[in-house]
Protein backbone atom coordinates (compact mmCIF):
# COMPACT_ATOMS: atom_id res chain seq x y z
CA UNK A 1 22.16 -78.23 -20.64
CA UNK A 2 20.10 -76.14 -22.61
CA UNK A 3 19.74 -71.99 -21.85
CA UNK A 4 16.36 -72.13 -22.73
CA UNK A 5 15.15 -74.12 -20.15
CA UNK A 6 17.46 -73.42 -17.72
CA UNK A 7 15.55 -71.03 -14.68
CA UNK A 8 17.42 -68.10 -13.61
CA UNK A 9 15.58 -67.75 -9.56
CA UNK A 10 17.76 -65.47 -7.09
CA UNK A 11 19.35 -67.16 -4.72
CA UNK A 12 18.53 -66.17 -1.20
CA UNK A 13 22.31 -66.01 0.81
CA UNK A 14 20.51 -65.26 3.57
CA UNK A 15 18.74 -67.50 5.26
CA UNK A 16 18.24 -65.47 8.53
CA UNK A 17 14.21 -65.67 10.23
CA UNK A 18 12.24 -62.63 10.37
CA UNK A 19 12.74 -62.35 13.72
CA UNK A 20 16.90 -62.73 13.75
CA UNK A 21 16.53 -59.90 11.22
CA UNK A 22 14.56 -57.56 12.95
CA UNK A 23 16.78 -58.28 16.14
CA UNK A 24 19.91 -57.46 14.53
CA UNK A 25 18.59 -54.79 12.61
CA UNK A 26 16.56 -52.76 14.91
CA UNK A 27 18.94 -49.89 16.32
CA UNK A 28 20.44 -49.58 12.84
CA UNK A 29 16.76 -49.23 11.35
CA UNK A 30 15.73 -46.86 13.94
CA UNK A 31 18.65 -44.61 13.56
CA UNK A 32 18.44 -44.56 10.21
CA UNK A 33 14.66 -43.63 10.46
CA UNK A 34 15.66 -41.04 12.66
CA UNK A 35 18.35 -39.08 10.75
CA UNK A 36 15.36 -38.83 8.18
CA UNK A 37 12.30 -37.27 10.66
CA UNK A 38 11.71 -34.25 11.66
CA UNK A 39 9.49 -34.77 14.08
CA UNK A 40 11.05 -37.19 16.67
CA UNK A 41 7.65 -38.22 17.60
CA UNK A 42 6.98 -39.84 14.36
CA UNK A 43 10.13 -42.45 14.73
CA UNK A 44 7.96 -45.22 16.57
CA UNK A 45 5.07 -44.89 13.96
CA UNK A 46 7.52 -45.44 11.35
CA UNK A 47 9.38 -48.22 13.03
CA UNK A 48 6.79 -49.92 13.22
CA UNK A 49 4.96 -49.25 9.63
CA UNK A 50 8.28 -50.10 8.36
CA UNK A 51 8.65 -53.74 10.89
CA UNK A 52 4.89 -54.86 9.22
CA UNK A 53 5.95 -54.25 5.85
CA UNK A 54 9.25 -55.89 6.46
CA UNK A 55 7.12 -59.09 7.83
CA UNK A 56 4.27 -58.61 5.29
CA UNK A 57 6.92 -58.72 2.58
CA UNK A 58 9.47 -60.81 3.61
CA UNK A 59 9.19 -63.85 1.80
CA UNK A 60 9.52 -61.58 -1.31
CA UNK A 61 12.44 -60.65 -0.23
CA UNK A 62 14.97 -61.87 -3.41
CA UNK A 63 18.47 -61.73 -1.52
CA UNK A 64 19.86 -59.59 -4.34
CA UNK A 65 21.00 -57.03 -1.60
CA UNK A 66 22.31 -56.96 1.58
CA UNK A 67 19.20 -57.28 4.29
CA UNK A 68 20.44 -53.68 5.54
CA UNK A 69 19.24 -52.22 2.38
CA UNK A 70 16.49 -54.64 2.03
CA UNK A 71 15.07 -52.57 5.34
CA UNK A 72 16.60 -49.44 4.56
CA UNK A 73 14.57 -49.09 1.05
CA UNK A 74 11.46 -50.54 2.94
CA UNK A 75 11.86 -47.99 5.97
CA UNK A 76 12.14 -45.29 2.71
CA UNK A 77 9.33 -46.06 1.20
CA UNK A 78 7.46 -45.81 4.50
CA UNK A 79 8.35 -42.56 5.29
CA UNK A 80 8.28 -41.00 1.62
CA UNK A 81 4.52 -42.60 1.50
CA UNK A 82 3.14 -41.05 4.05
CA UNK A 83 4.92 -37.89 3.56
CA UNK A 84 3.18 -37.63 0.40
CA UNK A 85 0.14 -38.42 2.52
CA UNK A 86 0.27 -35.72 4.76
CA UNK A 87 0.90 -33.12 1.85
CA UNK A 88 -2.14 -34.33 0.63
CA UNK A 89 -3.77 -33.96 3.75
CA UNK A 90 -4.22 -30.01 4.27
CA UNK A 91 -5.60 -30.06 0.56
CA UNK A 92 -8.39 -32.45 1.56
CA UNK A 93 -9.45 -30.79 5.03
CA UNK A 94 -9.07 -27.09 2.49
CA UNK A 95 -11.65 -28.44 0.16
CA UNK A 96 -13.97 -30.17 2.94
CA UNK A 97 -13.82 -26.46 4.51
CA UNK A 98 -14.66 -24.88 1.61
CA UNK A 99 -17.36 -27.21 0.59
CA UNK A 100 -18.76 -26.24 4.22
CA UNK A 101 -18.42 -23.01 3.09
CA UNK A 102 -20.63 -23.76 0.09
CA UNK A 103 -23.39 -24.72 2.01
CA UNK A 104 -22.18 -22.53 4.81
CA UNK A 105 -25.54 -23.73 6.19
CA UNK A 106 -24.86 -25.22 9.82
CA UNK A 107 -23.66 -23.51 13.39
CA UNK A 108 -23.10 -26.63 15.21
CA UNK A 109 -20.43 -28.32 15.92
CA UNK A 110 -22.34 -31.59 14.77
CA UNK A 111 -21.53 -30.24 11.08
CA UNK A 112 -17.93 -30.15 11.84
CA UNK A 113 -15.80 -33.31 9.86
CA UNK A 114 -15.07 -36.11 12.50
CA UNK A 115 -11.59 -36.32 13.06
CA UNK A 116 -9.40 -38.21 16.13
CA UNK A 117 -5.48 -38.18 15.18
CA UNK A 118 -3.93 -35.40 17.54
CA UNK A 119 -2.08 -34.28 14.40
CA UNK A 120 -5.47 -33.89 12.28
CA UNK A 121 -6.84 -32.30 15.33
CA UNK A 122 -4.09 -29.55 15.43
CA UNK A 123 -4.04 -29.16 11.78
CA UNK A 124 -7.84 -28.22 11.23
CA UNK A 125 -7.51 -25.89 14.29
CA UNK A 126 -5.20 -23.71 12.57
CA UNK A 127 -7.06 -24.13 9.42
CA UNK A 128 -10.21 -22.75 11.48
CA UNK A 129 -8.06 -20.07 13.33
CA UNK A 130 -7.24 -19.32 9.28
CA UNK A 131 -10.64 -19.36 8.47
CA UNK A 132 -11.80 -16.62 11.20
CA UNK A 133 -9.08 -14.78 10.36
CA UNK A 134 -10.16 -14.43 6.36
CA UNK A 135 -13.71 -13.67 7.80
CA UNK A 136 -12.54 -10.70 9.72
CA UNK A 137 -10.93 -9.43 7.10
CA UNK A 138 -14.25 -9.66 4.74
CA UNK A 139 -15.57 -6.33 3.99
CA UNK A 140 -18.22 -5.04 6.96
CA UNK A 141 -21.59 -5.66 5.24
CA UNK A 142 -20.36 -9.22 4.27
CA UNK A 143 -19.51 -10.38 7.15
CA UNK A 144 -22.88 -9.36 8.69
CA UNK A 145 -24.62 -11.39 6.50
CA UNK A 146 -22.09 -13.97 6.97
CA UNK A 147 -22.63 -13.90 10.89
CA UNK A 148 -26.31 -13.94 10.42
CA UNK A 149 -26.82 -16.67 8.34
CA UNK A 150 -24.05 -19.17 9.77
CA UNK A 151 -23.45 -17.76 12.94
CA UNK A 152 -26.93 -17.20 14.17
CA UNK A 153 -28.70 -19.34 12.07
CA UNK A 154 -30.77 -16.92 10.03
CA UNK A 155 -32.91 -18.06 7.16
CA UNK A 156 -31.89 -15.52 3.74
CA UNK A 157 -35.38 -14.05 4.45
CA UNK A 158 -34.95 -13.32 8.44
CA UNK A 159 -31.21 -11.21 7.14
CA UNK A 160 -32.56 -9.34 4.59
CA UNK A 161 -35.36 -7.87 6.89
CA UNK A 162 -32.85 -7.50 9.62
CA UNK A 163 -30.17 -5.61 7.71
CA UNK A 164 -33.19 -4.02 5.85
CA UNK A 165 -32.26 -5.04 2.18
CA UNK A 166 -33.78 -7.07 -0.82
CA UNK A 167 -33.50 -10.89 -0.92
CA UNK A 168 -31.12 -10.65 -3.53
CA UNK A 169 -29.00 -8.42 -2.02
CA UNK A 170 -28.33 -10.91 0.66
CA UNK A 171 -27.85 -13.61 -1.83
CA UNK A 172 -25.53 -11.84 -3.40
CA UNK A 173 -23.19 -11.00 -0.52
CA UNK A 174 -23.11 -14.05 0.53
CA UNK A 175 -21.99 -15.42 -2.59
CA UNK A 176 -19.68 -12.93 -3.22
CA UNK A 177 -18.58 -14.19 0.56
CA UNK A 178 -18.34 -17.59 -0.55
CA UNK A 179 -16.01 -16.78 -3.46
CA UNK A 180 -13.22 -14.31 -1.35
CA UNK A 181 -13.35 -17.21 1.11
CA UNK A 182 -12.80 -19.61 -1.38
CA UNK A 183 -9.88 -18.11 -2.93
CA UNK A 184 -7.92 -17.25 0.23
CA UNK A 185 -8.16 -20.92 1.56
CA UNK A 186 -6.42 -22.00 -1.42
CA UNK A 187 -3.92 -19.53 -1.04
């Protein structure tokens, strides 16, 4: 017998079904899914992200370790994945907020971004609660324009006759507006 021709496949020890694994392997999976959470909430979600994968990818599953690890990495990779996710995830509703802040051009809630995970929900309160706050804190004469043309609705034209200033002068605080708010939601 020749080594070249000879075909190294792993061999597959166990021959356990999907669903003998799973039952087995459950309460060990869970706890140690669990014991890597914070949020005790989140141990169902990633049960079952992890159970799909283990079905989706089970018949590439080599035998090479014991099926404990087999999960164990799987249930890993789960969590670590959407960990990264959700770090991801206050970056992307930042930089939608502050491209509404570049146009900065709509009062209703129609303008707001669509979104229906409680989680999401919570997270671009605070983000808006964070937002108010940094608009407070803008200097007096900004925020007026500010209020004026988002809150109110004003056109450029309508604020600088109401605060009783040149066009440009409006323009200009409200850029100026733009850029402080900018900065501080990145912070």
């Amino acid at each position: 017998m020749s080594l070249v021709n000879v075909r190294l496949e792993p061999k597959r020890d166990n021959t356990e079904s999907i669903e003998s694994i799973i039952r087995n392997n459950t309460v060990y999976l869970r706890r140690f899914i669990a014991r890597r959470v914070k949020n005790k909430c989140d141990i169902d979600d990633y049960m079952q992200a992890t159970l799909l994968e283990v079905i989706r990818s089970y018949n590439s599953f080599r035998g090479e370790s014991q099926v404990k690890t087999w999960l164990c990495g799987i249930a890993y990779n789960v969590i670590r994945n959407d960990l990264k996710r959700k770090e991801k995830k206050p970056t992307v509703l930042l930089e939608e907020m502050s491209a509404d802040i570049d146009s900065l051009s709509c009062a209703s809630a129609s303008c707001l971004p669509k979104v229906s995970d409680p989680a999401d929900i919570v997270e671009y309160d605070e983000q808006i609660s964070h937002l108010h706050t940094k608009l407070e804190s803008l200097p007096q004469k900004m925020r007026g324009v500010v209020n004026s043309l988002i809150i109110e609705g004003n056109s450029y034209q309508d604020t600088a006759v109401t605060f009783n200033v040149p066009l440009g002068t409006v323009q200009s605080r409200m850029a100026n507006a733009r850029k402080i708010l900018r900065t501080e939601l990145k912070r």
